[in-house]
N, C-alpha and C. Protein backbone atom coordinates (compact mmCIF):
# COMPACT_ATOMS: atom_id res chain seq x y z
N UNK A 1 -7.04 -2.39 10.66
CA UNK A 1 -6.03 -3.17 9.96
C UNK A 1 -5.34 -2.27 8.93
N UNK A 2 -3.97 -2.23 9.44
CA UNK A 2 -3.09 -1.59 8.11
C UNK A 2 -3.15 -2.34 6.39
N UNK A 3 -3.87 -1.32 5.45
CA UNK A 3 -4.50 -2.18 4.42
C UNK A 3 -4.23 -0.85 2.89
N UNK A 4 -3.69 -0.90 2.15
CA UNK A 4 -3.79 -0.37 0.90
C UNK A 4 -5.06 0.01 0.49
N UNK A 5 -5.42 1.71 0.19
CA UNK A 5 -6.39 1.62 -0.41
C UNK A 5 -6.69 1.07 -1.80
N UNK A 6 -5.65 1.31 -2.59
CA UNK A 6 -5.52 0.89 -4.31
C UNK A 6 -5.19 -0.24 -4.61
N UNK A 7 -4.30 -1.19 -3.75
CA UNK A 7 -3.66 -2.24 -4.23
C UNK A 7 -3.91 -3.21 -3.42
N UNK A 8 -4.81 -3.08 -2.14
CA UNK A 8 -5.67 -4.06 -1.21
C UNK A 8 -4.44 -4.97 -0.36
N UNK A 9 -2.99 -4.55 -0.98
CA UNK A 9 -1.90 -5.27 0.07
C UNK A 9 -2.40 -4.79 1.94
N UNK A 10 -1.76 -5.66 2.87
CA UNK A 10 -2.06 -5.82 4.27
C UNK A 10 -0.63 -6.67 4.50
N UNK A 11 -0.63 -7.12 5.80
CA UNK A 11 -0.06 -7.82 6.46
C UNK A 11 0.18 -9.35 5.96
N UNK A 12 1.10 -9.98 5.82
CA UNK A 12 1.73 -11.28 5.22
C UNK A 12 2.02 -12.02 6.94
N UNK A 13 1.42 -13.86 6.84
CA UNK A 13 1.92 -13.98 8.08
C UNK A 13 3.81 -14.98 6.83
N UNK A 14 4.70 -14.58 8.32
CA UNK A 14 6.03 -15.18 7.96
C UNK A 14 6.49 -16.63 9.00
N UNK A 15 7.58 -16.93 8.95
CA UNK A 15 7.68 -17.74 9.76
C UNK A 15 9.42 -17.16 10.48
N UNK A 16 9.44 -16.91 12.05
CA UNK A 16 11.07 -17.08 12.24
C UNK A 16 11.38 -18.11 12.60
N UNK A 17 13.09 -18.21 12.27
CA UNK A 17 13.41 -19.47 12.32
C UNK A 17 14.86 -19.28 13.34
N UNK A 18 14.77 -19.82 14.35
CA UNK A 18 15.80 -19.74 15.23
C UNK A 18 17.22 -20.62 14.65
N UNK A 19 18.24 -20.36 15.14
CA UNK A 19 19.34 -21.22 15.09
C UNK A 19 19.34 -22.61 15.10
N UNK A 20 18.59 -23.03 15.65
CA UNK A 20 17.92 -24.52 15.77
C UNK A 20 16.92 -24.79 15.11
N UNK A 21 16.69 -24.46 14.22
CA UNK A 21 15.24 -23.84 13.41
C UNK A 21 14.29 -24.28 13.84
N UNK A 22 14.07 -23.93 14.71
CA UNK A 22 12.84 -24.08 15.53
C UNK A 22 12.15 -22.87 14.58
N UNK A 23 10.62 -23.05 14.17
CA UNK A 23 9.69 -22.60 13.41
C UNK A 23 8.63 -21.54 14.37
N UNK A 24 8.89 -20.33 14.29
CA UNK A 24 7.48 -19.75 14.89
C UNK A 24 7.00 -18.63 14.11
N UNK A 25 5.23 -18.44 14.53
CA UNK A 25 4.57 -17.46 13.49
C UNK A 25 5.13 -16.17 14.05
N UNK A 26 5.35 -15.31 12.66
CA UNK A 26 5.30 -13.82 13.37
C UNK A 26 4.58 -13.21 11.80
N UNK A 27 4.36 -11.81 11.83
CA UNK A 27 3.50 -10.98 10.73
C UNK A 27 4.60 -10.10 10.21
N UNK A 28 4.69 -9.65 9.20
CA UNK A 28 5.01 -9.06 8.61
C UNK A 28 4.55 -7.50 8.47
N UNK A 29 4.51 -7.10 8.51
CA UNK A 29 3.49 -5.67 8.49
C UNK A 29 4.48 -4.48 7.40
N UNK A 30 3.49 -3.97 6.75
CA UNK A 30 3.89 -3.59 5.42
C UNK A 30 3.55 -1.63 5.97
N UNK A 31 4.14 -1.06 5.12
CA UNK A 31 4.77 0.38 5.72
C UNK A 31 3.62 1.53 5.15
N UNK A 32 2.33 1.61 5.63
CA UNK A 32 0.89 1.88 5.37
C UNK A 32 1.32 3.52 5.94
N UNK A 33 0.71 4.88 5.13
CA UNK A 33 0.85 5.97 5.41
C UNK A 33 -0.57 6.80 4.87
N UNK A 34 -1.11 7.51 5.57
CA UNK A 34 -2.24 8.38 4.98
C UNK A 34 -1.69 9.64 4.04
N UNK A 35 -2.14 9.96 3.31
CA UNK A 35 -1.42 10.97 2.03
C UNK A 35 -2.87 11.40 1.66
N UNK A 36 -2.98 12.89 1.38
CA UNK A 36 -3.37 12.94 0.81
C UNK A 36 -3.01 13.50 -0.48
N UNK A 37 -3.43 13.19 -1.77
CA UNK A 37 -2.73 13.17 -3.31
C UNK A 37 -4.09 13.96 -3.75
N UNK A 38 -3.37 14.75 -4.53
CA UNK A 38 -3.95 16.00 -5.81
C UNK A 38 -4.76 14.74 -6.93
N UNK A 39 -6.08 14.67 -7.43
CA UNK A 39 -6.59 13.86 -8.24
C UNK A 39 -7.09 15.66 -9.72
N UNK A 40 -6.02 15.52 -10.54
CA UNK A 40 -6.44 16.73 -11.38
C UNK A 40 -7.79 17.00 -12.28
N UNK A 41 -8.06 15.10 -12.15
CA UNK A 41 -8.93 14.83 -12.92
C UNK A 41 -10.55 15.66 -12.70
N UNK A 42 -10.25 15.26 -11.01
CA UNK A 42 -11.34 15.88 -10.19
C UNK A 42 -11.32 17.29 -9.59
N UNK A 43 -9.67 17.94 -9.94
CA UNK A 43 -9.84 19.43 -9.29
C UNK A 43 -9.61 19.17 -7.88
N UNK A 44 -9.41 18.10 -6.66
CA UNK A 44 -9.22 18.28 -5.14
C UNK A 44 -8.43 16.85 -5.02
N UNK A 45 -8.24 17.37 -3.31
CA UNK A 45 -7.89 16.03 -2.87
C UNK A 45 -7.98 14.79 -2.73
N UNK A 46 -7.57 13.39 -2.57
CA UNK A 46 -8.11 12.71 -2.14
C UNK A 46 -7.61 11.98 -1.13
N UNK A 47 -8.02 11.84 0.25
CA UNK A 47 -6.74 11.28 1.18
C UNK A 47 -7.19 9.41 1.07
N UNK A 48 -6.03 8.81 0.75
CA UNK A 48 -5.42 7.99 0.88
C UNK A 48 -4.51 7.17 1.60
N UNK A 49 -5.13 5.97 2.33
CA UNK A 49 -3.81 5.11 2.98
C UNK A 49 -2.93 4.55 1.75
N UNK A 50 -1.98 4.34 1.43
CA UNK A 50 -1.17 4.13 0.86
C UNK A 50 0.10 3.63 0.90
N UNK A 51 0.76 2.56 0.66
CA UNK A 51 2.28 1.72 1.18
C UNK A 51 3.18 2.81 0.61
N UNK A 52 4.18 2.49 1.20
CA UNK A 52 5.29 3.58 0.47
C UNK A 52 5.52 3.49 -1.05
N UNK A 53 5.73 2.04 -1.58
CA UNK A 53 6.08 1.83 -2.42
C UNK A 53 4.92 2.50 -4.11
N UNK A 54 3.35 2.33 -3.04
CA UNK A 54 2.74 3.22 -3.98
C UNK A 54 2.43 4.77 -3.83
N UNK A 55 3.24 4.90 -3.20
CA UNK A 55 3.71 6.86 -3.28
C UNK A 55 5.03 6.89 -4.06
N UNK A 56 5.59 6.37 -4.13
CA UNK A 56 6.61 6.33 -5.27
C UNK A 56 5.87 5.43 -6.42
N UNK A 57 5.40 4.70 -6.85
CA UNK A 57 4.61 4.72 -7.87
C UNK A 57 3.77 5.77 -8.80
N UNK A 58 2.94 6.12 -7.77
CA UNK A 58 2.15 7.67 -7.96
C UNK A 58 2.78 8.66 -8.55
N UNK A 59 3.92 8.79 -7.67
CA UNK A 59 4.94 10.10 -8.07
C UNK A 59 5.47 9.71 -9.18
N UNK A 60 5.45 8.54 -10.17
CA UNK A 60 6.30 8.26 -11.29
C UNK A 60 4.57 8.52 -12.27
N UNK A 61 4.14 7.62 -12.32
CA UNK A 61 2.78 7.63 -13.32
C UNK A 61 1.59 8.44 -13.16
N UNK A 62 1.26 8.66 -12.04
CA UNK A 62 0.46 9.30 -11.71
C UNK A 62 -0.77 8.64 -10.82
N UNK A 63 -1.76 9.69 -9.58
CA UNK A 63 -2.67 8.86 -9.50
C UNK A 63 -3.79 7.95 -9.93
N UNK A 64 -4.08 8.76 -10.91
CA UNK A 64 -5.09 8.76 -12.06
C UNK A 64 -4.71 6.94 -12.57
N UNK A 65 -3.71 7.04 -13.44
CA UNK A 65 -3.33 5.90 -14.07
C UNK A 65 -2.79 4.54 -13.19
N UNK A 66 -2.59 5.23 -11.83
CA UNK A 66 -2.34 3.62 -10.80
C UNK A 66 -3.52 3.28 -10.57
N UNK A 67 -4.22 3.75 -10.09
CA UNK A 67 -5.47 3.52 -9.45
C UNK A 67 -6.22 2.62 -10.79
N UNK A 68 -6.17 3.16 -12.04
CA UNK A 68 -7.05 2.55 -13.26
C UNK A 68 -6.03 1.31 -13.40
N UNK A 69 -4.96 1.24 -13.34
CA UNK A 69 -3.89 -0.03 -13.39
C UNK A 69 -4.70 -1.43 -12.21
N UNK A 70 -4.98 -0.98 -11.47
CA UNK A 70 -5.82 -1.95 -10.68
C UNK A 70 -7.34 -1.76 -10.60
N UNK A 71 -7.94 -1.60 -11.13
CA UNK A 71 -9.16 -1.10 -11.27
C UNK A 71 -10.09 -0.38 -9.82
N UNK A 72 -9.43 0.57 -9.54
CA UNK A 72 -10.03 1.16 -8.40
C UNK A 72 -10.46 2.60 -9.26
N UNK A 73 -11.74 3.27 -8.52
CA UNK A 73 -12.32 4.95 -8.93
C UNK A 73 -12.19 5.42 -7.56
N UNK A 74 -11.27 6.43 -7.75
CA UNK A 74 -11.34 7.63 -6.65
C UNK A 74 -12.40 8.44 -6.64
């Protein structure tokens, strides 16, 4: 299952809705990438699944301080 390591986001179910709005299930699936990110704290890598949106997070604050923002230890 495509799943966030830091922020535990996954898959959302949605609903489409035809012209007639006729109602059916479909998933959503959220944009999951393996990275691995520099942890300085620790001196090495750490590889990470990660959504896009928290690789641009990362790259603004850092890993260190996202990860403690949700209470996860690398």
């Amino acid at each position: 299952m495509a799943k966030s390591d830091i922020t535990g986001k996954r898959k959302l179910l949605a609903r489409n809705v035809s012209h007639s709005n006729i109602k059916t299930k479909r998933w959503q699936h959220i944009n999951v990438q393996v990275r691995r990110v520099w942890v300085p704290e620790y001196n090495r890598f750490v590889t990470l699944s990660l959504t896009t949106r928290d690789i641009r997070t990362i790259d603004k604050i850092g890993v260190t301080a996202y990860a403690k923002r949700y209470g996860v230890t690398l």
